[in-house]
Protein backbone atom coordinates (compact mmCIF):
# COMPACT_ATOMS: atom_id res chain seq x y z
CA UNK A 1 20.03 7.73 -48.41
CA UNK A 2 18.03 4.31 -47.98
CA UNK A 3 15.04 3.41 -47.52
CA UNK A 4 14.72 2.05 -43.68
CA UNK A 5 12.01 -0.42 -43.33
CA UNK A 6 10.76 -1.18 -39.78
CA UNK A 7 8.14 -3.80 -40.51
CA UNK A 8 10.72 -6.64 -39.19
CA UNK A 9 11.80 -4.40 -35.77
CA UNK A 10 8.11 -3.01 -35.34
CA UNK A 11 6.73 -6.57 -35.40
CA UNK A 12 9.09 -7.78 -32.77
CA UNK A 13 8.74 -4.83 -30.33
CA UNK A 14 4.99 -5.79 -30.62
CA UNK A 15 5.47 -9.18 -30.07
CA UNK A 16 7.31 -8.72 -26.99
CA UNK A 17 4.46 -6.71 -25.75
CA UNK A 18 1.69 -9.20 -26.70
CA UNK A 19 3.75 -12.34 -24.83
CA UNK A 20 3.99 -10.15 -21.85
CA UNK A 21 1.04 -9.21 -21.74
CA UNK A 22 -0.82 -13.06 -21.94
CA UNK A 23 -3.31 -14.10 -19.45
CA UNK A 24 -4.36 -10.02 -19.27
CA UNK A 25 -8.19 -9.64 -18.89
CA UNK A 26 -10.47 -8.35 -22.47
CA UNK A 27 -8.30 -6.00 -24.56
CA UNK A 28 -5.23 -5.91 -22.29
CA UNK A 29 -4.15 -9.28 -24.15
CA UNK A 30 -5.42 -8.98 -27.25
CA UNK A 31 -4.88 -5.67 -28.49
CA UNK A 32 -1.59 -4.19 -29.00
CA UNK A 33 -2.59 -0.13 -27.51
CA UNK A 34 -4.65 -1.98 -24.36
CA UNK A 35 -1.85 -4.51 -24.11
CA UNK A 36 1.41 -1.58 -24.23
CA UNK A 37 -0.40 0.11 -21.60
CA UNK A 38 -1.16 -2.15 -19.21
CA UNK A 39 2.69 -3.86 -19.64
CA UNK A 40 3.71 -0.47 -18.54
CA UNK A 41 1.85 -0.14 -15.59
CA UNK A 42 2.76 -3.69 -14.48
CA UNK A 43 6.09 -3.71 -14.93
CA UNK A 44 5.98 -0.50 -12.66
CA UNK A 45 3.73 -2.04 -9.88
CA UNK A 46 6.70 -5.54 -9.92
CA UNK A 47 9.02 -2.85 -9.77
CA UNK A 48 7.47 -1.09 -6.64
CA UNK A 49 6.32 -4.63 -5.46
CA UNK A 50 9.90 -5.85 -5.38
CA UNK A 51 10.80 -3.29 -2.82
CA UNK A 52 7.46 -3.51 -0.76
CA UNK A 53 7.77 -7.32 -0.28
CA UNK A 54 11.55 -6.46 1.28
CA UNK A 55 9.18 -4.41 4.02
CA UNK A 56 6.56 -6.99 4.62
CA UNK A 57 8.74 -9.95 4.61
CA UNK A 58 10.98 -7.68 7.47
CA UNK A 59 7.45 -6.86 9.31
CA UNK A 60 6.55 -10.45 9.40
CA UNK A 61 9.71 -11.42 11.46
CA UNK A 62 9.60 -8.88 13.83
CA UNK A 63 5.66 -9.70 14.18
CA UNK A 64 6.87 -13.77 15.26
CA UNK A 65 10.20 -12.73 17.12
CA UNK A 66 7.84 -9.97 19.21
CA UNK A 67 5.10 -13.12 19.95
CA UNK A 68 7.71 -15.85 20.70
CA UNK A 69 9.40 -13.37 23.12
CA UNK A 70 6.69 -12.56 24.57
CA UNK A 71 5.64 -15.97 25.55
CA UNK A 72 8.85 -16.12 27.48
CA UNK A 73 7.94 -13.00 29.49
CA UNK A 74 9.80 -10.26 27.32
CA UNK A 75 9.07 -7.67 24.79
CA UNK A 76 10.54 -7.72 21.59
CA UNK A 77 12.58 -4.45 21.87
CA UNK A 78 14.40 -5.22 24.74
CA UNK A 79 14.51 -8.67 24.00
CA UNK A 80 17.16 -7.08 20.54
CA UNK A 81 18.22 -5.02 22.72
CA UNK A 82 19.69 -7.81 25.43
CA UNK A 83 21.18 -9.22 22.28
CA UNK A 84 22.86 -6.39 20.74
CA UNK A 85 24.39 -6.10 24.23
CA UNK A 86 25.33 -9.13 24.61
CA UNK A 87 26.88 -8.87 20.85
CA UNK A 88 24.73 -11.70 19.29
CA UNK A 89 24.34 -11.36 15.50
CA UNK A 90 21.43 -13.43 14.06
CA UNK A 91 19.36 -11.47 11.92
CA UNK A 92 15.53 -11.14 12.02
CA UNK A 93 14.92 -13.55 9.08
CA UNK A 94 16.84 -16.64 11.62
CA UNK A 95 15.42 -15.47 14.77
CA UNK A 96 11.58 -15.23 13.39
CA UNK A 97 12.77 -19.36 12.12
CA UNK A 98 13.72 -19.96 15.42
CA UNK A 99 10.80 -18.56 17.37
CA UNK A 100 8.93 -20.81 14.57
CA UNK A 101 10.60 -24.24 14.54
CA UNK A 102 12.61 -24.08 17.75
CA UNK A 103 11.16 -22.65 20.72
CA UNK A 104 13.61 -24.14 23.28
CA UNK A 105 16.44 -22.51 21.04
CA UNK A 106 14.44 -19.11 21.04
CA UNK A 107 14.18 -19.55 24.59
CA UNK A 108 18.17 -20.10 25.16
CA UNK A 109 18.64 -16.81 23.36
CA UNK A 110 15.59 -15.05 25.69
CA UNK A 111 17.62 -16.29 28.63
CA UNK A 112 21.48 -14.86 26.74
CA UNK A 113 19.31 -11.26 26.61
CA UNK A 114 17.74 -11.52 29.79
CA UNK A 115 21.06 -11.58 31.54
């Protein structure tokens, strides 16, 4: 059987490590046990972070649809409500735009729920 070197493989794995981890505080970017370590534990926080920001971005919406609709004398739950009746489908993301850059537009679709 032969010999397996792993210098050449080894070096690379490191090296992949080390460029992830640049711009890490002390140890975490110079040395390769810090650096492996802390990799790990960021790549799990973007991993968790990717989901979370799908949550906040939602939360946001609902936070400007709920304001806007409430400056034209409605709450935000029946104010989706009147829509889903109505069978309106803009989503959250369009409706928080609206409320943001085109109040009298927001305020045609207050008026299509209110009915």
């Amino acid at each position: 059987m032969a010999r397996i070197k792993r210098a050449v493989n080894a070096h690379k794995s490191r090296r992949k490590v080390m460029k992830l981890a640049k711009g890490y505080w002390g140890a975490k970017s110079k040395q390769y046990r810090a650096a492996k370590e802390q990799v790990a534990r960021s790549l799990r926080f973007a991993f968790v972070g990717r989901k979370l920001r799908k949550r906040e971005f939602r939360r946001l919406w609902i936070t400007r649809i709920n304001a806007a609709a409430r400056l034209n004398g409605m709450s935000y739950s029946t104010f989706i409500s009147g829509l889903k009746k109505h069978n309106v489908q803009v989503n959250r993301k369009m409706l928080a735009d609206l409320a943001v850059n085109d109040p009298a537009g927001f305020a045609g679709l207050v008026e299509i729920a209110r009915k």
